[in-house]
PDB file of N, CA and C in Angstrom:
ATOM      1  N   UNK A   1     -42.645 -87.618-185.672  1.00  0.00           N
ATOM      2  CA  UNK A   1     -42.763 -89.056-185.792  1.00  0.00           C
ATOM      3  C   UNK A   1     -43.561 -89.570-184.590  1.00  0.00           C
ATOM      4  N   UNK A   2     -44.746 -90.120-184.688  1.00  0.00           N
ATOM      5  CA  UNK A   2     -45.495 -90.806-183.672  1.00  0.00           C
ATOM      6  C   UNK A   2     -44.481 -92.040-183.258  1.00  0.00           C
ATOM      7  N   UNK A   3     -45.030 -92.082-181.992  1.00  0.00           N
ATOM      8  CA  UNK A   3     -44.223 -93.164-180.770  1.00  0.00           C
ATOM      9  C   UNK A   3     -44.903 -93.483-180.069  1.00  0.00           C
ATOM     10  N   UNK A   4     -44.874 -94.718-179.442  1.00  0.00           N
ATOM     11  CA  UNK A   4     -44.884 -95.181-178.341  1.00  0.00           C
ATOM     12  C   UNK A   4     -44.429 -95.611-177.285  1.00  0.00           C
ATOM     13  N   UNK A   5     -44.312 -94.947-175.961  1.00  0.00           N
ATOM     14  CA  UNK A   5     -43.235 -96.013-174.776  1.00  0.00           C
ATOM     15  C   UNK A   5     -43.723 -96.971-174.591  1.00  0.00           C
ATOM     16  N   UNK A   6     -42.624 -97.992-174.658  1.00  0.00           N
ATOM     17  CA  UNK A   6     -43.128 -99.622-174.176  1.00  0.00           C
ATOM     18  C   UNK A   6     -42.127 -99.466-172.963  1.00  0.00           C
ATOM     19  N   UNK A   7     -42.628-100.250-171.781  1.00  0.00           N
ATOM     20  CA  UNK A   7     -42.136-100.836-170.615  1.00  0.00           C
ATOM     21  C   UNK A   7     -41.991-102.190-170.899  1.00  0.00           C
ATOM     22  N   UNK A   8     -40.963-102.423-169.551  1.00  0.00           N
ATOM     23  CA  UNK A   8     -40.491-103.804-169.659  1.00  0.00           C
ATOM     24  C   UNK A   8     -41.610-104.892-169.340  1.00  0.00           C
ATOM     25  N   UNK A   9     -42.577-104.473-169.239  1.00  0.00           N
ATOM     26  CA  UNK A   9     -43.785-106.087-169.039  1.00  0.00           C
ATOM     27  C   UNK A   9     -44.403-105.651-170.627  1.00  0.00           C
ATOM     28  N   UNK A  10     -44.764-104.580-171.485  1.00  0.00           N
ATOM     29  CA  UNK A  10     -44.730-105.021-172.702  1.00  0.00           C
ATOM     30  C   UNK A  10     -44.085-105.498-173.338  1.00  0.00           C
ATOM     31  N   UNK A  11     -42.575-105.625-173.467  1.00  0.00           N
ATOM     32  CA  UNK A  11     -41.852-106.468-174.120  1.00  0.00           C
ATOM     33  C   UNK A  11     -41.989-107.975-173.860  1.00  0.00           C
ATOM     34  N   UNK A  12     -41.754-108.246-172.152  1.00  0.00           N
ATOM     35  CA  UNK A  12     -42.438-109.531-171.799  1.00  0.00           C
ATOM     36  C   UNK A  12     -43.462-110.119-172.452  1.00  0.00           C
ATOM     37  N   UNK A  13     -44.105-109.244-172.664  1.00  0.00           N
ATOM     38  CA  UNK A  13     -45.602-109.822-173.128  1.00  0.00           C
ATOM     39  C   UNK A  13     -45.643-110.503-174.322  1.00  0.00           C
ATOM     40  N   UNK A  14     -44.828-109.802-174.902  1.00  0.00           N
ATOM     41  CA  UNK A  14     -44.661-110.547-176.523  1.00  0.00           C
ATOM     42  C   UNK A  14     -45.432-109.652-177.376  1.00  0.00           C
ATOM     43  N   UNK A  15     -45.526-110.314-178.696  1.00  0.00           N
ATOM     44  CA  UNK A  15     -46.431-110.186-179.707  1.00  0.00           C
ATOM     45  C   UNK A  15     -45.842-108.641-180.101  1.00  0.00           C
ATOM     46  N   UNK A  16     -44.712-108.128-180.425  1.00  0.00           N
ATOM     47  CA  UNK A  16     -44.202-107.111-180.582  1.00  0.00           C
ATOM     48  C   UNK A  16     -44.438-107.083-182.425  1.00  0.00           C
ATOM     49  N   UNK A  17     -43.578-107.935-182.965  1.00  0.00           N
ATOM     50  CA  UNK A  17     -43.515-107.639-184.263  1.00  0.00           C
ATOM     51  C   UNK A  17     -45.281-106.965-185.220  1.00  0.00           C
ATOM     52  N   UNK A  18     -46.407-107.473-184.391  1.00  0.00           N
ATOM     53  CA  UNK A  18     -47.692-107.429-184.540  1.00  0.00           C
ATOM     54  C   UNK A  18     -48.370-105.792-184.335  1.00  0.00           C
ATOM     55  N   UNK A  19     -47.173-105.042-183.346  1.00  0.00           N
ATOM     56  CA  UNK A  19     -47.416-103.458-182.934  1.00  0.00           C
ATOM     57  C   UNK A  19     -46.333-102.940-182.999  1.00  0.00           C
ATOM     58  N   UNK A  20     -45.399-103.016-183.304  1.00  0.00           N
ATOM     59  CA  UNK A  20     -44.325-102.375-184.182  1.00  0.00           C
ATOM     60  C   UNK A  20     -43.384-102.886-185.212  1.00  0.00           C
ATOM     61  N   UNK A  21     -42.535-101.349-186.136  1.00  0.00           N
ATOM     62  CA  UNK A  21     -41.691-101.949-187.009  1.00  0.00           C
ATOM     63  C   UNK A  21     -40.479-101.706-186.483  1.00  0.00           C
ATOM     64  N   UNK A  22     -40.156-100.597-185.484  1.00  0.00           N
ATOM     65  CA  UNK A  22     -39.163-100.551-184.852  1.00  0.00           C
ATOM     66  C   UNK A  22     -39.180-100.248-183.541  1.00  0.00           C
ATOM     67  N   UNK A  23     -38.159-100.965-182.678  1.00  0.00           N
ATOM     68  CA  UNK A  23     -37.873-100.716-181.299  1.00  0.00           C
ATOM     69  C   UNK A  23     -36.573-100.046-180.936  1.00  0.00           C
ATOM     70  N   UNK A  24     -36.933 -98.359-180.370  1.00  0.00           N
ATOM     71  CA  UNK A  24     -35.825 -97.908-180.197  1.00  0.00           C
ATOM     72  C   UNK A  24     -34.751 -98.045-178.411  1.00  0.00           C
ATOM     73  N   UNK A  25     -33.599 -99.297-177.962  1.00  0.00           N
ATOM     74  CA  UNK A  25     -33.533 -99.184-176.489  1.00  0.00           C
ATOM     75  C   UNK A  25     -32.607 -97.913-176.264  1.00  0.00           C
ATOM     76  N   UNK A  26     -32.851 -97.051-175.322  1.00  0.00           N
ATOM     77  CA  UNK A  26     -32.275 -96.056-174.820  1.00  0.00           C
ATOM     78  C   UNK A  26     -30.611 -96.672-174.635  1.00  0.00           C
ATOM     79  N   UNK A  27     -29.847 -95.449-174.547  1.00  0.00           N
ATOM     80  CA  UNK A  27     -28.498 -95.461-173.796  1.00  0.00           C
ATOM     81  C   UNK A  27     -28.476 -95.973-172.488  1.00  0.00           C
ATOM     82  N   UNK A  28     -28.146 -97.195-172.284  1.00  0.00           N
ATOM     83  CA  UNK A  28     -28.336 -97.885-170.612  1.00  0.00           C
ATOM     84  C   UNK A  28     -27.401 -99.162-170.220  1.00  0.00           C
ATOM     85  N   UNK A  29     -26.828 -98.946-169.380  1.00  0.00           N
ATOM     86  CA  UNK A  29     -25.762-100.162-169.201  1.00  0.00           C
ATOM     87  C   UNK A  29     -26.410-101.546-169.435  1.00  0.00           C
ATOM     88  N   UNK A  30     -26.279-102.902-170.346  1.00  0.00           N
ATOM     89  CA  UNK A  30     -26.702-103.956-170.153  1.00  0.00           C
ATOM     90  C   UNK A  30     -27.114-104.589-169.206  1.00  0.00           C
ATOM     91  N   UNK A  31     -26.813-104.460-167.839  1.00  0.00           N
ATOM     92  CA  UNK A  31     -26.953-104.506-166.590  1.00  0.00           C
ATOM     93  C   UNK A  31     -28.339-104.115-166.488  1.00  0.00           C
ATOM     94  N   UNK A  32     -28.604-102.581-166.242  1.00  0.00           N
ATOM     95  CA  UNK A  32     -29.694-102.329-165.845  1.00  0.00           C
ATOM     96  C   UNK A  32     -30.474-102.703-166.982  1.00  0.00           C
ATOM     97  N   UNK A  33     -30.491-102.530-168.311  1.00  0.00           N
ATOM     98  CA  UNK A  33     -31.725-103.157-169.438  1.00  0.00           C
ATOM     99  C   UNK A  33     -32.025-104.306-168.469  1.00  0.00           C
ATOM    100  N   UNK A  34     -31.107-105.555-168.462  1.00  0.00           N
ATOM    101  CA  UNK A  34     -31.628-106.974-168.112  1.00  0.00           C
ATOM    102  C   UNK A  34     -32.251-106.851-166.391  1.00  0.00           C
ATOM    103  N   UNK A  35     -31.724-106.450-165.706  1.00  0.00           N
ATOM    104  CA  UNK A  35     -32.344-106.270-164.357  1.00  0.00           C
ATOM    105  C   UNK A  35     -33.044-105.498-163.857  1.00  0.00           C
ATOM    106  N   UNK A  36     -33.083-104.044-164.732  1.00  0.00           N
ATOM    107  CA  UNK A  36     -33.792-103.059-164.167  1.00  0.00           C
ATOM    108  C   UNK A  36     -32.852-102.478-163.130  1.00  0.00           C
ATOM    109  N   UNK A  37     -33.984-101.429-162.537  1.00  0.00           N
ATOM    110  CA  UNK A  37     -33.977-100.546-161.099  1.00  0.00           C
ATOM    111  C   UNK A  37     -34.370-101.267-160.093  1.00  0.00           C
ATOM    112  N   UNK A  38     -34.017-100.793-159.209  1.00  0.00           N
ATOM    113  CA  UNK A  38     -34.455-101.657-157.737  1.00  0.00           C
ATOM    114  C   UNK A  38     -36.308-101.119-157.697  1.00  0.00           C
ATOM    115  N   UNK A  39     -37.124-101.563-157.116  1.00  0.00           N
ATOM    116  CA  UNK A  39     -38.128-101.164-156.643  1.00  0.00           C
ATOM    117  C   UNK A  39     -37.689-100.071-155.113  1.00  0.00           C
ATOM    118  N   UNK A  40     -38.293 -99.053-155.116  1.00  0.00           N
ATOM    119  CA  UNK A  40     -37.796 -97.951-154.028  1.00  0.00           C
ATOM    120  C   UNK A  40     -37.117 -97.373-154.941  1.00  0.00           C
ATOM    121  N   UNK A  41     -35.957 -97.360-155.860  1.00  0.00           N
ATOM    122  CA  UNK A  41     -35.443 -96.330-156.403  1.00  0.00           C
ATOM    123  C   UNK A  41     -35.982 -95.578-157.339  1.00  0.00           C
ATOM    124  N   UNK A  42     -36.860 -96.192-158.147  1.00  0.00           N
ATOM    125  CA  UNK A  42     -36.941 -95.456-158.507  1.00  0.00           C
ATOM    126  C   UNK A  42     -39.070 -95.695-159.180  1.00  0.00           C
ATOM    127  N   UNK A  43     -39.860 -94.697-159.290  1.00  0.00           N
ATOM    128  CA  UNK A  43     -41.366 -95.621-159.402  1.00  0.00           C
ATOM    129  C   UNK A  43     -41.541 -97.105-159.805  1.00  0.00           C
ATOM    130  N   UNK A  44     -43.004 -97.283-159.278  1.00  0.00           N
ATOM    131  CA  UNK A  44     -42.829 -98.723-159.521  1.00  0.00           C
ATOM    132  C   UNK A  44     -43.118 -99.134-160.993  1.00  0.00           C
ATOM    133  N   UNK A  45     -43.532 -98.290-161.726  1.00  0.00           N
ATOM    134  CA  UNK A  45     -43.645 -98.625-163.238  1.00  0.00           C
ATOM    135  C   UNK A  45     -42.445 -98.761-164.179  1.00  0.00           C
ATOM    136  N   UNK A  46     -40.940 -98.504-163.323  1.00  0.00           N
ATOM    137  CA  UNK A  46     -39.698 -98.033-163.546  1.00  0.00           C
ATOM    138  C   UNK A  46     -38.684 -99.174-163.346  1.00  0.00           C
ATOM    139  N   UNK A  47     -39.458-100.176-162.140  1.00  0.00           N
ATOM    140  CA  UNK A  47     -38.890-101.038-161.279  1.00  0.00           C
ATOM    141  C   UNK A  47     -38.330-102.557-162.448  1.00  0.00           C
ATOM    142  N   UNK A  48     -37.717-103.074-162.177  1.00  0.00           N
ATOM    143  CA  UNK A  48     -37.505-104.333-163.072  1.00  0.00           C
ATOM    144  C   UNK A  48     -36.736-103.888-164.313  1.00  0.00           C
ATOM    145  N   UNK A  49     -36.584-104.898-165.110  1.00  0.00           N
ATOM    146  CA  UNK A  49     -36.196-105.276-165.886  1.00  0.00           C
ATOM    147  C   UNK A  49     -36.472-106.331-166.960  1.00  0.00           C
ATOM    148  N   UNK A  50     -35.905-106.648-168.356  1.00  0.00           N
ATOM    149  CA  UNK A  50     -36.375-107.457-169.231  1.00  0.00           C
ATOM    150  C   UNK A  50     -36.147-108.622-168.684  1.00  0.00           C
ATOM    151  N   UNK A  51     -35.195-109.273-168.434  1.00  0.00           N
ATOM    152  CA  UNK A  51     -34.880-110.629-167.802  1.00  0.00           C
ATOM    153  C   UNK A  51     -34.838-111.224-169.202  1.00  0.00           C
ATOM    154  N   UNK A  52     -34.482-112.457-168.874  1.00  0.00           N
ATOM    155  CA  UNK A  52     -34.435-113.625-169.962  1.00  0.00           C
ATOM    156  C   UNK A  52     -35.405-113.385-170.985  1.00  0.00           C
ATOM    157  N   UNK A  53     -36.579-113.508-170.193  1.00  0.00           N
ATOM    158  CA  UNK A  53     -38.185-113.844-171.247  1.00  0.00           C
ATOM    159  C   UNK A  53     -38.210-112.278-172.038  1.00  0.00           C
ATOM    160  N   UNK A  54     -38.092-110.833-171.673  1.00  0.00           N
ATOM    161  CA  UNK A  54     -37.582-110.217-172.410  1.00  0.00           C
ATOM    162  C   UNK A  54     -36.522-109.894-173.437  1.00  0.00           C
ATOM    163  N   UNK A  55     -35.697-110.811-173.023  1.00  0.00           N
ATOM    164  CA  UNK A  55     -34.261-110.004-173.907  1.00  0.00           C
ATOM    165  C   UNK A  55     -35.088-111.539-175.188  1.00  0.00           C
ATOM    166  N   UNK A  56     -35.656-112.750-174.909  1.00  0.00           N
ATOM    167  CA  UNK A  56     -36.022-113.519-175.830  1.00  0.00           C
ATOM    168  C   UNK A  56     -37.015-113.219-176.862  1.00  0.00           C
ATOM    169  N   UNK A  57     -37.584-111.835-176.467  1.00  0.00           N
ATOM    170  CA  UNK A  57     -38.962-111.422-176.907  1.00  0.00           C
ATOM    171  C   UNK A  57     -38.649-110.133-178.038  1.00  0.00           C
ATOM    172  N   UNK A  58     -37.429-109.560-177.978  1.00  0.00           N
ATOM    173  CA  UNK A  58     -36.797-108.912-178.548  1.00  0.00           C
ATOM    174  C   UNK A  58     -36.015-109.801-179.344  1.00  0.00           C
ATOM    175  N   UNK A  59     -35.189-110.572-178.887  1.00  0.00           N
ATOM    176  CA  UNK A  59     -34.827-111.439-180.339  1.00  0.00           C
ATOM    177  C   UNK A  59     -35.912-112.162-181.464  1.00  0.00           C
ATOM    178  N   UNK A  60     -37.329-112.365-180.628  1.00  0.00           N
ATOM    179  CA  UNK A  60     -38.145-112.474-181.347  1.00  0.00           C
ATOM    180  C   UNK A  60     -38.550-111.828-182.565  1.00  0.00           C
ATOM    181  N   UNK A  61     -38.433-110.332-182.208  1.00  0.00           N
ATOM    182  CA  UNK A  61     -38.868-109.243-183.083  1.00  0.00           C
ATOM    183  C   UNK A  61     -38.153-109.243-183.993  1.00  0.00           C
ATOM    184  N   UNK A  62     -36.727-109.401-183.502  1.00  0.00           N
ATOM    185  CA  UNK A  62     -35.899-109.109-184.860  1.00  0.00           C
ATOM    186  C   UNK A  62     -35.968-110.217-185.739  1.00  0.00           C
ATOM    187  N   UNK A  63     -36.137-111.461-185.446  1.00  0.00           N
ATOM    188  CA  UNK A  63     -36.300-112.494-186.056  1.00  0.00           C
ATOM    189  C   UNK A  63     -37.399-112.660-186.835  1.00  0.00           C
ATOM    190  N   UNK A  64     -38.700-111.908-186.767  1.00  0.00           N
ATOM    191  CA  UNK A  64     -39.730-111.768-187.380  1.00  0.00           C
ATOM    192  C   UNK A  64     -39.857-110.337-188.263  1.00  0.00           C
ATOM    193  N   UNK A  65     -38.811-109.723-188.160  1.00  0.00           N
ATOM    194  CA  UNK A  65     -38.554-108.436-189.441  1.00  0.00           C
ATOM    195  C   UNK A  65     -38.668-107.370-188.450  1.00  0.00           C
ATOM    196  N   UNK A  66     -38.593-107.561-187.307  1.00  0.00           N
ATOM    197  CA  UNK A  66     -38.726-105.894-186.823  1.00  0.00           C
ATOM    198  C   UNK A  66     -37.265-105.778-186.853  1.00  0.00           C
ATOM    199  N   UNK A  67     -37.178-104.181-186.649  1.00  0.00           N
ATOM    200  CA  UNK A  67     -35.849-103.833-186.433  1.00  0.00           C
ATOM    201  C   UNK A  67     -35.563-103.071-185.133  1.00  0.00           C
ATOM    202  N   UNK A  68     -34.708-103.240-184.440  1.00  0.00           N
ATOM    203  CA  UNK A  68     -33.807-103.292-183.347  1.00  0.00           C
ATOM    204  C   UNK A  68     -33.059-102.432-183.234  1.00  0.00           C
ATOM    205  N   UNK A  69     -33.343-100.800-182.641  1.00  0.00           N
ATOM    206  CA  UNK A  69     -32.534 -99.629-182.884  1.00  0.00           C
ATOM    207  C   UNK A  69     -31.477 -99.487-181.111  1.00  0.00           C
ATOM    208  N   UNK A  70     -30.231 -99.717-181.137  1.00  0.00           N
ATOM    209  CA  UNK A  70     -29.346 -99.434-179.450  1.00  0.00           C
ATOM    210  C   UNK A  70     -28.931 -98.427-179.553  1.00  0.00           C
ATOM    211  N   UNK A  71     -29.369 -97.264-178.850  1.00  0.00           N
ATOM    212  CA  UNK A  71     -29.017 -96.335-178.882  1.00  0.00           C
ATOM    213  C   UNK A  71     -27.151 -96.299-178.083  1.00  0.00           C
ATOM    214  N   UNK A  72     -25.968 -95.788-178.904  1.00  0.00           N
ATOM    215  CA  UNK A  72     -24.553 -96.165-178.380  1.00  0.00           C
ATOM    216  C   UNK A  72     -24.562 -97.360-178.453  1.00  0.00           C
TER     217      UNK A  72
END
């Protein structure tokens, strides 16, 4: 099955439902989804989190027919 990783500034970005039909989020405490990693812990492409304007950008998707896979 072809994939793509999205990071948390593509979700920011928006326009999801337009480049996918499904978004799969890994096994990850709610905590870190919304805030991320510290910067220093771990790379900086790693660093952050969805925040508000993400977790809104994902309700977007689902609201526009994508589907929304949580892994656990």
């Amino acid at each position: 099955v072809p994939f793509t990783s999205v990071r948390d500034e593509d979700v920011r970005a928006g326009g999801l439902a337009a480049k996918f039909d499904v978004l799969v989020v890994p096994d990850m405490a709610r905590n870190t989804l919304f805030h991320g990693h510290r910067a220093g812990d771990v790379p900086p492409e790693y660093a952050g989190g969805l925040g508000l304007e993400g977790a809104l950008e994902l309700r977007r998707f689902v609201e526009q027919g994508g589907s929304l896979v949580a892994l656990d």
